[in-house]
C-alpha atoms as a PDB file:
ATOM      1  CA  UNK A   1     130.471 -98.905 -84.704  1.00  0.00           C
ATOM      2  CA  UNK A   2     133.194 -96.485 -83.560  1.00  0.00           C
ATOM      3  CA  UNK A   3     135.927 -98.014 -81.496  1.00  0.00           C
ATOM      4  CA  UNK A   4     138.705 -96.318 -79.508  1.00  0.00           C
ATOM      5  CA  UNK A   5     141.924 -97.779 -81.061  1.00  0.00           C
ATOM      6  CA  UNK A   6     145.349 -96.626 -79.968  1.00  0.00           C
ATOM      7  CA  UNK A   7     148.596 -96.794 -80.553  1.00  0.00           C
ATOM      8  CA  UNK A   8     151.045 -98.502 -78.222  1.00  0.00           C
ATOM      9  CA  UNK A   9     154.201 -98.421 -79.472  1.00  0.00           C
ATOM     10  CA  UNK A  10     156.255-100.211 -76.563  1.00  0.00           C
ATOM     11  CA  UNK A  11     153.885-103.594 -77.086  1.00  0.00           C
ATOM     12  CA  UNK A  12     154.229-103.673 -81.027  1.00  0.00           C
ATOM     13  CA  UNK A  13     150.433-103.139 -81.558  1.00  0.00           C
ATOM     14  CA  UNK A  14     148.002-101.440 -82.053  1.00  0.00           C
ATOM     15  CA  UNK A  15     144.688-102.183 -79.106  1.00  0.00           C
ATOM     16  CA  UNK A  16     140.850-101.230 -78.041  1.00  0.00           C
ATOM     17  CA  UNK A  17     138.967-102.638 -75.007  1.00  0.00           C
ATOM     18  CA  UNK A  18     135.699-103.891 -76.390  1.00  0.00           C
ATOM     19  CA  UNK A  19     133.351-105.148 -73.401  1.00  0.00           C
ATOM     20  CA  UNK A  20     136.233-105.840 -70.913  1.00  0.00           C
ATOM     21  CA  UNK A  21     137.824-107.740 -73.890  1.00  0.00           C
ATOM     22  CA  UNK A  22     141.168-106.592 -75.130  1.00  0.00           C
ATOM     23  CA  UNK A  23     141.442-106.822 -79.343  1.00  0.00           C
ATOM     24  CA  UNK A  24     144.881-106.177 -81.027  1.00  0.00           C
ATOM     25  CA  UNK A  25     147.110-106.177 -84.171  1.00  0.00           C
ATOM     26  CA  UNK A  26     150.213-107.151 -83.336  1.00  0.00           C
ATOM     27  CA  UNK A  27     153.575-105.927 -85.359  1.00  0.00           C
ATOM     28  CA  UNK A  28     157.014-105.416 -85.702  1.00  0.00           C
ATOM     29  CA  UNK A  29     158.488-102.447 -87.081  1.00  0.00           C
ATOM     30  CA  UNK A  30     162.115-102.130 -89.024  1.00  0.00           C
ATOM     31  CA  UNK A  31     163.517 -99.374 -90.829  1.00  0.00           C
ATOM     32  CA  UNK A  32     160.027 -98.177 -91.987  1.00  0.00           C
ATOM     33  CA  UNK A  33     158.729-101.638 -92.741  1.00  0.00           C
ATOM     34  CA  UNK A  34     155.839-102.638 -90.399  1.00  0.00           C
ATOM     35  CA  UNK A  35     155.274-106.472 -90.357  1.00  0.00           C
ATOM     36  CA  UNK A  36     151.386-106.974 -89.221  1.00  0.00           C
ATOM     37  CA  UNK A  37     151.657-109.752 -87.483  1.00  0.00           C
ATOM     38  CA  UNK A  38     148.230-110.952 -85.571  1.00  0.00           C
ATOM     39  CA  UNK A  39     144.804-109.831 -85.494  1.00  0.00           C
ATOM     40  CA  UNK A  40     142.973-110.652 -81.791  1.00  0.00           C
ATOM     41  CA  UNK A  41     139.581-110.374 -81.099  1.00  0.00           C
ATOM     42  CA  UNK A  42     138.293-112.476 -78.168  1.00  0.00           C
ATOM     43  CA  UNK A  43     135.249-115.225 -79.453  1.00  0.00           C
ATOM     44  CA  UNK A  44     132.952-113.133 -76.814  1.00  0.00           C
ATOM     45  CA  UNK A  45     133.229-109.489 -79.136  1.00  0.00           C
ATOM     46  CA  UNK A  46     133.842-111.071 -82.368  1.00  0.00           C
ATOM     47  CA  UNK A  47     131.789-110.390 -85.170  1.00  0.00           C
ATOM     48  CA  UNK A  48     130.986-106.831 -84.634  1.00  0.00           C
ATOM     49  CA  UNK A  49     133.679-105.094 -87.209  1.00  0.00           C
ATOM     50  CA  UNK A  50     136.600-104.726 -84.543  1.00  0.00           C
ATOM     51  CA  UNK A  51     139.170-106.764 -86.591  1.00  0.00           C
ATOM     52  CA  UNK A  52     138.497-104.764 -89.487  1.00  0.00           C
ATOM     53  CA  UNK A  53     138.355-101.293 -87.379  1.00  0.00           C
ATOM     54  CA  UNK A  54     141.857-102.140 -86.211  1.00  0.00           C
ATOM     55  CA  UNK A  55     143.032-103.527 -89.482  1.00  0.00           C
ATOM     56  CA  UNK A  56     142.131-100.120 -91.049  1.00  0.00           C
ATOM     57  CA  UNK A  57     143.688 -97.797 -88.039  1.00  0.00           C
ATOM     58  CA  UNK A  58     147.028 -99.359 -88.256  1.00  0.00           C
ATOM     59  CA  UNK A  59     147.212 -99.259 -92.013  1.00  0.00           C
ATOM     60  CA  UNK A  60     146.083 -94.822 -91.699  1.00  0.00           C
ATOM     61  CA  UNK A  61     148.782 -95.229 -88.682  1.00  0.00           C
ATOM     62  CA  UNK A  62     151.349 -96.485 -91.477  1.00  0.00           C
ATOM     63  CA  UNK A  63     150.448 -94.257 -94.661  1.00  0.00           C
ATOM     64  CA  UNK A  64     150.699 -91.277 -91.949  1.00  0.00           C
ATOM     65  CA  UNK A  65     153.973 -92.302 -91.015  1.00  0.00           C
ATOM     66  CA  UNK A  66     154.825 -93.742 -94.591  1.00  0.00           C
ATOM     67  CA  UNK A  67     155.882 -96.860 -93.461  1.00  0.00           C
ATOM     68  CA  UNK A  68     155.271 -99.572 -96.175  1.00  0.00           C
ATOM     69  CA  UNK A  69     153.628-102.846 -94.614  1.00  0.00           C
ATOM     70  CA  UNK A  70     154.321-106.966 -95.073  1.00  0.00           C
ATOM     71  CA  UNK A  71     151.075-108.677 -93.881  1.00  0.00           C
ATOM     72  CA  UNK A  72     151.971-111.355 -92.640  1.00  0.00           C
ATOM     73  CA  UNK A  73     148.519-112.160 -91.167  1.00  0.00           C
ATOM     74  CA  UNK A  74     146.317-113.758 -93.087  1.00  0.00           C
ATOM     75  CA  UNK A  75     143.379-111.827 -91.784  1.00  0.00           C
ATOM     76  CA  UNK A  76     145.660-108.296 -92.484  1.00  0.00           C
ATOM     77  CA  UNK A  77     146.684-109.519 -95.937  1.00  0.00           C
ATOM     78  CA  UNK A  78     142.614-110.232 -97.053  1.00  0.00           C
ATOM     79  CA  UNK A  79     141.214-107.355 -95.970  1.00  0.00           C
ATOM     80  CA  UNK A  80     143.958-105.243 -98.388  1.00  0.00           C
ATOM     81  CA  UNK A  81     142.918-107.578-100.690  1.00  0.00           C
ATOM     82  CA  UNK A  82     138.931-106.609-100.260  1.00  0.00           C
ATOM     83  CA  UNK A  83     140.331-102.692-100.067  1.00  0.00           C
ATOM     84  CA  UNK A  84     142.279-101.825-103.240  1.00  0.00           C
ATOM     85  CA  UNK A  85     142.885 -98.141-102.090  1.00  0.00           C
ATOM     86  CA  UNK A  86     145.178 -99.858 -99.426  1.00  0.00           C
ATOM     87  CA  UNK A  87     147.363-102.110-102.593  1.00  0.00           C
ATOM     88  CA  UNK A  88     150.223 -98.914-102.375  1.00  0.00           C
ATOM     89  CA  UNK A  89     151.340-100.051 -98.989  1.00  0.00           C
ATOM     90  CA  UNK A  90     152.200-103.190 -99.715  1.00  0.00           C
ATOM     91  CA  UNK A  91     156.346-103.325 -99.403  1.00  0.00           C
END
């Protein structure tokens, strides 16, 4: 499934309404480091791909930008893991 994920810069995260239910990755952001912080789905939309949809935005968001990224969430840090093609980003 497609989700709309955007960018909003004055939370820290990156966000899609799935069902009513707002999902996020949470970060903070210093001198071209971005430290993921949090990966939120609510129980009621979970299992559908949306953590991973995010996960993946926000990592295209950084290699666009060429920030390098700490993932500090342990969700964030095993999906890299599971997608080797996302290893350079790693600060």
């Amino acid at each position: 499934m497609i989700y709309d994920i955007h960018h909003n810069p004055d939370r820290n995260r990156f966000e899609t309404i799935v069902e009513g239910h707002q999902c996020v990755l949470d970060y903070t952001l210093d001198e071209g480091v971005i430290s993921m912080t949090r990966v939120y789905v609510p129980p009621p939309v979970e299992g559908r791909g949306i953590a991973g949809a995010i996960t993946r935005h926000a990592l295209d968001y950084s290699r666009e930008h060429g920030w390098k990224v700490v993932p500090r969430c342990p969700y964030v840090a095993a999906w890299i893991k599971r997608h080797a093609d996302y290893l350079d980003l790693i600060a």
